[in-house]
C-alpha atoms as a PDB file:
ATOM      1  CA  UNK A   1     144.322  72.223  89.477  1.00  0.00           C
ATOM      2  CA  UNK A   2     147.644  73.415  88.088  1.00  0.00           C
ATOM      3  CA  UNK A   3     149.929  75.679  89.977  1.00  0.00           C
ATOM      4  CA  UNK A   4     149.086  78.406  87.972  1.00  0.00           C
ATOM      5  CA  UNK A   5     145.512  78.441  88.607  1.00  0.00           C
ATOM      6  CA  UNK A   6     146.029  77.487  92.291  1.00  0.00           C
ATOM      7  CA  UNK A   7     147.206  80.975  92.856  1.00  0.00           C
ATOM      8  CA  UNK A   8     145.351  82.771  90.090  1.00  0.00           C
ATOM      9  CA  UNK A   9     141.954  82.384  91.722  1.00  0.00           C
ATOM     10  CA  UNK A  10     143.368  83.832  94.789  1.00  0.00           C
ATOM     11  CA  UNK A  11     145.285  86.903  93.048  1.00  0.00           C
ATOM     12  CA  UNK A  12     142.613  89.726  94.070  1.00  0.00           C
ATOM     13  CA  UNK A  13     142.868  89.301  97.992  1.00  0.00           C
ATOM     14  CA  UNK A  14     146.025  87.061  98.338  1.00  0.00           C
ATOM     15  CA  UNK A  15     147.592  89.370 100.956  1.00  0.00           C
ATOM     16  CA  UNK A  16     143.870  89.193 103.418  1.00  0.00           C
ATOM     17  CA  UNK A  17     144.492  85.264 103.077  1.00  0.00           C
ATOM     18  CA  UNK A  18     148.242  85.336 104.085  1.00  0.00           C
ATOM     19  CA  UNK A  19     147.880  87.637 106.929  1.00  0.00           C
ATOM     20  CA  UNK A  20     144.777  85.582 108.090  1.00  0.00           C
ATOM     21  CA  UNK A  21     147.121  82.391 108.002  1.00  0.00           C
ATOM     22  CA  UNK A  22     149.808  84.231 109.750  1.00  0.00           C
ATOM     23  CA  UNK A  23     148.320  86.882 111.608  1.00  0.00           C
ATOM     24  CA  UNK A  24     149.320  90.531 111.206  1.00  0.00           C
ATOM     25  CA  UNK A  25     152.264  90.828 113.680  1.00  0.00           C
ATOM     26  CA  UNK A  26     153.946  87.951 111.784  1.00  0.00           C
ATOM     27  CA  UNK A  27     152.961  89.786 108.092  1.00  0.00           C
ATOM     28  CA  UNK A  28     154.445  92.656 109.878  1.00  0.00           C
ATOM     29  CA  UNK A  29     157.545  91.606 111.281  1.00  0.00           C
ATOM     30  CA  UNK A  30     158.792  90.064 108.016  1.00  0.00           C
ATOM     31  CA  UNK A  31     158.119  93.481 106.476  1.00  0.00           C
ATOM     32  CA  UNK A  32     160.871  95.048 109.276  1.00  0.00           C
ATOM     33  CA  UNK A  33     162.853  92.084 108.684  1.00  0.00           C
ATOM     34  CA  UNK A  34     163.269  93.366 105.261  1.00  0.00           C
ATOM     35  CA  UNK A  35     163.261  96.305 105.490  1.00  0.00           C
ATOM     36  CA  UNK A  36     166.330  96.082 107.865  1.00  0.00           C
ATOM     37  CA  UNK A  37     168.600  94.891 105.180  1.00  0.00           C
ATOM     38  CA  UNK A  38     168.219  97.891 103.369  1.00  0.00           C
ATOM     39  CA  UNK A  39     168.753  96.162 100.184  1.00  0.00           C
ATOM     40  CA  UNK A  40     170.429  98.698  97.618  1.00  0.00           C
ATOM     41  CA  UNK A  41     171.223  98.322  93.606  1.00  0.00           C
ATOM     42  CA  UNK A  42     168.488  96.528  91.147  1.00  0.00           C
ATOM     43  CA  UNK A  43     166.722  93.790  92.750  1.00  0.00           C
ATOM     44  CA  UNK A  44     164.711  90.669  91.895  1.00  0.00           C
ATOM     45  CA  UNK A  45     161.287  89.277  93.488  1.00  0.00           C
ATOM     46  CA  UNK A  46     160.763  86.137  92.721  1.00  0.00           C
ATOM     47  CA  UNK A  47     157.377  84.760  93.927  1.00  0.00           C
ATOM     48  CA  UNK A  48     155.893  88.816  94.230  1.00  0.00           C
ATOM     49  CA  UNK A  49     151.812  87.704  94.964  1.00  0.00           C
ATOM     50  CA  UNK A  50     150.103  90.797  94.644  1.00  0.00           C
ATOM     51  CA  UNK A  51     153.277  93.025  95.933  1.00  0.00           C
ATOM     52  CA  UNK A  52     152.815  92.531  99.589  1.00  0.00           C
ATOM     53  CA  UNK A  53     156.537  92.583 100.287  1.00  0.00           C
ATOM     54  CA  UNK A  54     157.549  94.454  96.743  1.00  0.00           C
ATOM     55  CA  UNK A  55     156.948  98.058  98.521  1.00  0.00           C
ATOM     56  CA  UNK A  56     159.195  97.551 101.260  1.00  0.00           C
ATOM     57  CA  UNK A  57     162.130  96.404  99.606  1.00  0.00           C
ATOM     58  CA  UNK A  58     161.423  99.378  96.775  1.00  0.00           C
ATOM     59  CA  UNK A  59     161.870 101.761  99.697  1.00  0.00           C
ATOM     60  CA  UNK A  60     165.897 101.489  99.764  1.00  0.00           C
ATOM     61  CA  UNK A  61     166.477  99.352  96.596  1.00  0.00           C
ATOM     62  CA  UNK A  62     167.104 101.817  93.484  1.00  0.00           C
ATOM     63  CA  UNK A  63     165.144  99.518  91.109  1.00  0.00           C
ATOM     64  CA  UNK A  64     162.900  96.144  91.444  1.00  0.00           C
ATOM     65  CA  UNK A  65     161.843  93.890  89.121  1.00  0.00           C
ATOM     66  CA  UNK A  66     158.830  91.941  91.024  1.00  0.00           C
ATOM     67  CA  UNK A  67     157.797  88.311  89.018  1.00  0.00           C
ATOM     68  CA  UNK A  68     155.208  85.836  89.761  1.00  0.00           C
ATOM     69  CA  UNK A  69     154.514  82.812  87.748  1.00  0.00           C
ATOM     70  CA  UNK A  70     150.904  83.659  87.818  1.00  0.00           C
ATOM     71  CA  UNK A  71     149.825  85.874  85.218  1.00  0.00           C
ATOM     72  CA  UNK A  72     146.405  87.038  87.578  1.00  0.00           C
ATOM     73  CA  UNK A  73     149.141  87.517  90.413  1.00  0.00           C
ATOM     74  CA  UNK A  74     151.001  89.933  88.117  1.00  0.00           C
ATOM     75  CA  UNK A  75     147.985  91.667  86.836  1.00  0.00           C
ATOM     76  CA  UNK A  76     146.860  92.407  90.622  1.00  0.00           C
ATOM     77  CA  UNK A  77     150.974  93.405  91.701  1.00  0.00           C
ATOM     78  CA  UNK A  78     150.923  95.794  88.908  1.00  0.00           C
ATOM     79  CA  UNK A  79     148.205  97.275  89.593  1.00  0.00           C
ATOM     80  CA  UNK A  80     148.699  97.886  93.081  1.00  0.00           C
ATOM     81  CA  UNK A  81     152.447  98.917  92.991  1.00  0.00           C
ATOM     82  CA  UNK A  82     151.609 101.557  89.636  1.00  0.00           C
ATOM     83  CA  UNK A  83     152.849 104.087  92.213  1.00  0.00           C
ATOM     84  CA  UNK A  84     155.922 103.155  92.346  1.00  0.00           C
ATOM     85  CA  UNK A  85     158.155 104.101  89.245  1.00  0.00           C
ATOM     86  CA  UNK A  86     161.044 102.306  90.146  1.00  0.00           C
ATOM     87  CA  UNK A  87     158.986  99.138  90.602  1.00  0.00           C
ATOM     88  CA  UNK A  88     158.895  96.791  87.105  1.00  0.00           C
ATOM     89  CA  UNK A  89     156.105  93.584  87.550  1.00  0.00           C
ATOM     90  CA  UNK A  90     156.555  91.071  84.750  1.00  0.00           C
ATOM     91  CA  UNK A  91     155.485  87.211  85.053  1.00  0.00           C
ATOM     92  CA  UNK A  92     158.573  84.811  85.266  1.00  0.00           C
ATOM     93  CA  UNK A  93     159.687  81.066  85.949  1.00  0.00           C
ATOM     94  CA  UNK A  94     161.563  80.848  89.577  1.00  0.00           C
ATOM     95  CA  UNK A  95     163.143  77.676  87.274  1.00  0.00           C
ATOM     96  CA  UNK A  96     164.166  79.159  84.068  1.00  0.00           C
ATOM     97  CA  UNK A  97     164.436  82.859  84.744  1.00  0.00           C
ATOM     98  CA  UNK A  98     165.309  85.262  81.422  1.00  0.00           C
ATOM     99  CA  UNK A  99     167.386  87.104  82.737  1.00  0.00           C
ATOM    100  CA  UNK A 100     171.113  86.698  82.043  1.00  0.00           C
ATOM    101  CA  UNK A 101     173.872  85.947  84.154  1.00  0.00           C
ATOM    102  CA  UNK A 102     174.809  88.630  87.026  1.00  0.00           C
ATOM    103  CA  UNK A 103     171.912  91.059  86.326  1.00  0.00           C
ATOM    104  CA  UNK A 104     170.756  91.568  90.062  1.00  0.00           C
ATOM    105  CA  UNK A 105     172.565  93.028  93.401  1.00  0.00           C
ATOM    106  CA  UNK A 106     170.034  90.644  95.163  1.00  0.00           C
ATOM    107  CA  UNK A 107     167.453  88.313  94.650  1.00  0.00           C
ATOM    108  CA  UNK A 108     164.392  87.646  97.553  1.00  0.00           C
ATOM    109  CA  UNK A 109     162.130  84.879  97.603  1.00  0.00           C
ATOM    110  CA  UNK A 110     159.374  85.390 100.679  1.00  0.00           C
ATOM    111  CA  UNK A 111     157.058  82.349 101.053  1.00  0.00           C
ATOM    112  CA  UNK A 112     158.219  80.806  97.691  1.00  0.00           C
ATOM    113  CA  UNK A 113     160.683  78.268  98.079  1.00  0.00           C
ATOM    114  CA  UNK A 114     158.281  76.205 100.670  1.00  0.00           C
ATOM    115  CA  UNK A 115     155.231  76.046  97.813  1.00  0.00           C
ATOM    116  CA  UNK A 116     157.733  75.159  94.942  1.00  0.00           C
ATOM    117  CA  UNK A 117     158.582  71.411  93.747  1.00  0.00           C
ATOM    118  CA  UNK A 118     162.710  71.926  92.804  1.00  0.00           C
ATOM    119  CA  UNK A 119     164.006  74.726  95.621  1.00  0.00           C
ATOM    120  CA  UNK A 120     167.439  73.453  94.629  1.00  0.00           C
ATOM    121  CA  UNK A 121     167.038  75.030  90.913  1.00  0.00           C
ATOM    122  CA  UNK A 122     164.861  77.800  91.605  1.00  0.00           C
ATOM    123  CA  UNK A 123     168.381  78.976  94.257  1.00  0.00           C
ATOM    124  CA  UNK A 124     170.742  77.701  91.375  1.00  0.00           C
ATOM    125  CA  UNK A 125     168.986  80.163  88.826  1.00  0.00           C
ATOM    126  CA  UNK A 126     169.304  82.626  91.689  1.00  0.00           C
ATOM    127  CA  UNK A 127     172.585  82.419  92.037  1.00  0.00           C
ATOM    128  CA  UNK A 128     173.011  82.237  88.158  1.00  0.00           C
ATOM    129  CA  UNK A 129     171.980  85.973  88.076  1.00  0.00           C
ATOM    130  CA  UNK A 130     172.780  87.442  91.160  1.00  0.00           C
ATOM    131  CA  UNK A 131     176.516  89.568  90.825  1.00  0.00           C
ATOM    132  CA  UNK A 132     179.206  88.576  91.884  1.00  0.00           C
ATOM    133  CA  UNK A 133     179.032  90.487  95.358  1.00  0.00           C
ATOM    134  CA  UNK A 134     175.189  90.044  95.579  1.00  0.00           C
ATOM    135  CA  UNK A 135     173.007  88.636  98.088  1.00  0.00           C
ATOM    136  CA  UNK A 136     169.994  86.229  98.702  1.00  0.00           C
ATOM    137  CA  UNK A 137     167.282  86.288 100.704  1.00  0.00           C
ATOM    138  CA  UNK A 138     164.628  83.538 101.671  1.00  0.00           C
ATOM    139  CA  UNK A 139     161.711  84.050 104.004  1.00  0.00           C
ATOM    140  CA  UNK A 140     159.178  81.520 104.224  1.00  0.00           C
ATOM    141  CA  UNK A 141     156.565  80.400 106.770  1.00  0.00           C
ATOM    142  CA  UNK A 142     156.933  77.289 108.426  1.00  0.00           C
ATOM    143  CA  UNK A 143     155.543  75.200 111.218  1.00  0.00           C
ATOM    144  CA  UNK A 144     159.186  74.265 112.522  1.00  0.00           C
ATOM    145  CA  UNK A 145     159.588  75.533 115.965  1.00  0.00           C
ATOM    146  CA  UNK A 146     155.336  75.449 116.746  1.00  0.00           C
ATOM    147  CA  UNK A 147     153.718  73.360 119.477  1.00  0.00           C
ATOM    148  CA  UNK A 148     151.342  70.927 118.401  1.00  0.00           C
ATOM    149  CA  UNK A 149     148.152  72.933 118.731  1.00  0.00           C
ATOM    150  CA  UNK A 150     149.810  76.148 116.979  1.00  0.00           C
ATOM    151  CA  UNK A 151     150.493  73.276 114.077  1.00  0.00           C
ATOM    152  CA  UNK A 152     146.537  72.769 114.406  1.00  0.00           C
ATOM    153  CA  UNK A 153     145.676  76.094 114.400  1.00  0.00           C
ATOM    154  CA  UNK A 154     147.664  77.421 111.393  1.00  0.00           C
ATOM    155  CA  UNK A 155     146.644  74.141 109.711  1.00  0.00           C
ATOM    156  CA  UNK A 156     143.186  74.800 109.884  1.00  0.00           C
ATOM    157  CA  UNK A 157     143.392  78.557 108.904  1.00  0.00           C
ATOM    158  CA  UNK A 158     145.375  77.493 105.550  1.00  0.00           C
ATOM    159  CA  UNK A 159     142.601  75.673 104.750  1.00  0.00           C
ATOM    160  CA  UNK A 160     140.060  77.535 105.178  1.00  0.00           C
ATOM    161  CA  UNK A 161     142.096  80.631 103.140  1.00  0.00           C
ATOM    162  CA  UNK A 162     143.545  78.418 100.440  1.00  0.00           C
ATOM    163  CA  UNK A 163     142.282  74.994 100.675  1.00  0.00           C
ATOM    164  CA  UNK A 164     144.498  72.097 100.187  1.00  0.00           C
ATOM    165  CA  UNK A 165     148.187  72.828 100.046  1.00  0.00           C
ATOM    166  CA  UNK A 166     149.507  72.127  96.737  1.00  0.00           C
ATOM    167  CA  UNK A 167     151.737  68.616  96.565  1.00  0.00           C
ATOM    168  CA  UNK A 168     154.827  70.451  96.173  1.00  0.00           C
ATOM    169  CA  UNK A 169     154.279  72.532  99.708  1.00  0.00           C
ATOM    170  CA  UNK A 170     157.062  71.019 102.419  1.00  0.00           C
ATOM    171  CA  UNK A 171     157.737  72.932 105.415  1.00  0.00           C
ATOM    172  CA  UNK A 172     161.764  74.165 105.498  1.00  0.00           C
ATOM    173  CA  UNK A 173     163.470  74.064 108.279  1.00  0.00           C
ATOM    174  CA  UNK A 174     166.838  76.346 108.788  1.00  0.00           C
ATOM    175  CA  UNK A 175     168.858  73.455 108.730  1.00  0.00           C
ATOM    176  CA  UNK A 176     167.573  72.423 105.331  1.00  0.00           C
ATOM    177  CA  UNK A 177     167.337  75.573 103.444  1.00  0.00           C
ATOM    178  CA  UNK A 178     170.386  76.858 105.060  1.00  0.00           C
ATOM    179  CA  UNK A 179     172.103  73.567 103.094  1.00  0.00           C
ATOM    180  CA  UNK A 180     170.460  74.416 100.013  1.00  0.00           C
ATOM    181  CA  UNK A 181     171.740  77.888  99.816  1.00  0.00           C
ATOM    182  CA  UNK A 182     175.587  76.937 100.865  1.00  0.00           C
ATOM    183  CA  UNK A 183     174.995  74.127  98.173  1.00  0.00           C
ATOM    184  CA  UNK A 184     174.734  76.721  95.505  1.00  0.00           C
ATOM    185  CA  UNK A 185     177.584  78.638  96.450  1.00  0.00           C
ATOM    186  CA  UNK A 186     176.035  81.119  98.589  1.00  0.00           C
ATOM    187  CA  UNK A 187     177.589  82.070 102.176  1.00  0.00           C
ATOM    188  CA  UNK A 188     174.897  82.171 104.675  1.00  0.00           C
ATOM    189  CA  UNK A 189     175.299  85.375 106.968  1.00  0.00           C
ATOM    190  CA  UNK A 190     171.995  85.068 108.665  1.00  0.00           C
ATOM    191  CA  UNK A 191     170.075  81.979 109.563  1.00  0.00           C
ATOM    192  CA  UNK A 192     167.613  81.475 111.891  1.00  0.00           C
ATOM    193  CA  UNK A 193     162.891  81.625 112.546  1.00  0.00           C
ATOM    194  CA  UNK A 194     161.873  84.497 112.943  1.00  0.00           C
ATOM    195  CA  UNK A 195     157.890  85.217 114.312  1.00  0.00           C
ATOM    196  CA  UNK A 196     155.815  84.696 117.348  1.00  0.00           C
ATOM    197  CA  UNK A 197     153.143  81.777 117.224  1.00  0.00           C
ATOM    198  CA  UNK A 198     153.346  81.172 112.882  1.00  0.00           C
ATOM    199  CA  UNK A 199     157.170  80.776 112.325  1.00  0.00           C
ATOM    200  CA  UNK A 200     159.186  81.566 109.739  1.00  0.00           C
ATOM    201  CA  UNK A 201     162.942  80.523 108.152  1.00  0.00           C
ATOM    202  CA  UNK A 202     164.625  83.796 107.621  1.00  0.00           C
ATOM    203  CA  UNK A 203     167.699  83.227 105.473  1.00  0.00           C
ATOM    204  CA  UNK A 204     170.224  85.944 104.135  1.00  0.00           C
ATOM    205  CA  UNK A 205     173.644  84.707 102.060  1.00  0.00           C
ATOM    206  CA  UNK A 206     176.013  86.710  99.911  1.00  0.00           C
ATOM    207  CA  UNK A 207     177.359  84.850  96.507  1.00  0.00           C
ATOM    208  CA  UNK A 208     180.725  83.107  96.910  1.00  0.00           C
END
């Protein structure tokens, strides 16, 4: 199954899945994380799903353009956020991203760059169209910092929401994604899990 469809068949209750996986507390607590950064100017999504996280950073940012590779996972994001006026969903490669150079105040990638094969080029095209003075932000869930039988337990619950992982899934660490961000010129502010039970690496870095 390609990574496309992987997702697809998954677009019309992705978010029930997710906070299934990760329990609602830890759904919830990314959603303050964000929304604690107040992010501000015209922002990119990469990775949107069905607009779980899109509303919260629409709440301070003046405009956001929300992408998913999946076309169903647009479709449902669009349909969901058609409230929002300042919100624009449009399907996009994390890899080779239209948009040109220094388009975006920020860019934010939540539970993305763990699923993806190349997280060094999906950052580098980040960076590529973030301004000069923008920022980057990476949330993903991990099973760093879990005991054994929380390992189990969110193991089993991923499979039984979304089946087998697909082969590009590895979980980050901070250590490793904090590397990949400074490697593509980005100065990390903020590094560290964040979550209770499910982890998760929460990363924020400005462009150097």
């Amino acid at each position: 199954m390609g990574k496309e469809k992987h997702w697809s068949r998954i677009a019309s209750d992705f978010e029930e899945r997710t906070t299934y996986v990760a329990g609602k507390k830890n759904v919830e607590e990314i959603q303050r994380t964000l929304s604690a950064l107040a992010l501000s100017g015209k922002v990119l999504e990469l990775g949107c799903g069905n607009g779980t996280y899109t509303r919260v950073i629409a709440k301070t940012a003046d405009s956001v353009v929300a992408t998913d590779l999946s076309e169903d996972m647009v479709a449902a994001a669009r349909k969901r956020l058609q409230d929002l006026p300042t919100v624009q969903v449009e399907p996009q490669d994390a890899f080779a991203l239209t948009y040109p150079d220094a388009t975006f105040d920020a860019v934010v990638m939540v539970n993305l760059l763990h699923v993806i094969p190349d997280r060094e080029k999906a950052v580098a095209e980040s960076r590529r169209v973030v301004k000069a003075d923008g920022r980057i932000i990476i949330v993903s869930f991990t099973t760093a910092g879990m005991g054994p039988l929380a390992k189990l337990g969110l193991i089993y619950r991923y499979r039984r929401a979304f089946g087998q992982r697909p082969k590009a899934a590895r979980a980050l660490t901070v250590a490793g994604t904090r590397a990949i961000i400074e490697t593509a010129r980005f100065a990390v502010q903020d590094a560290r899990l964040i979550g209770k039970g499910c982890k998760a690496v929460f990363v924020h870095a400005a462009a150097r």
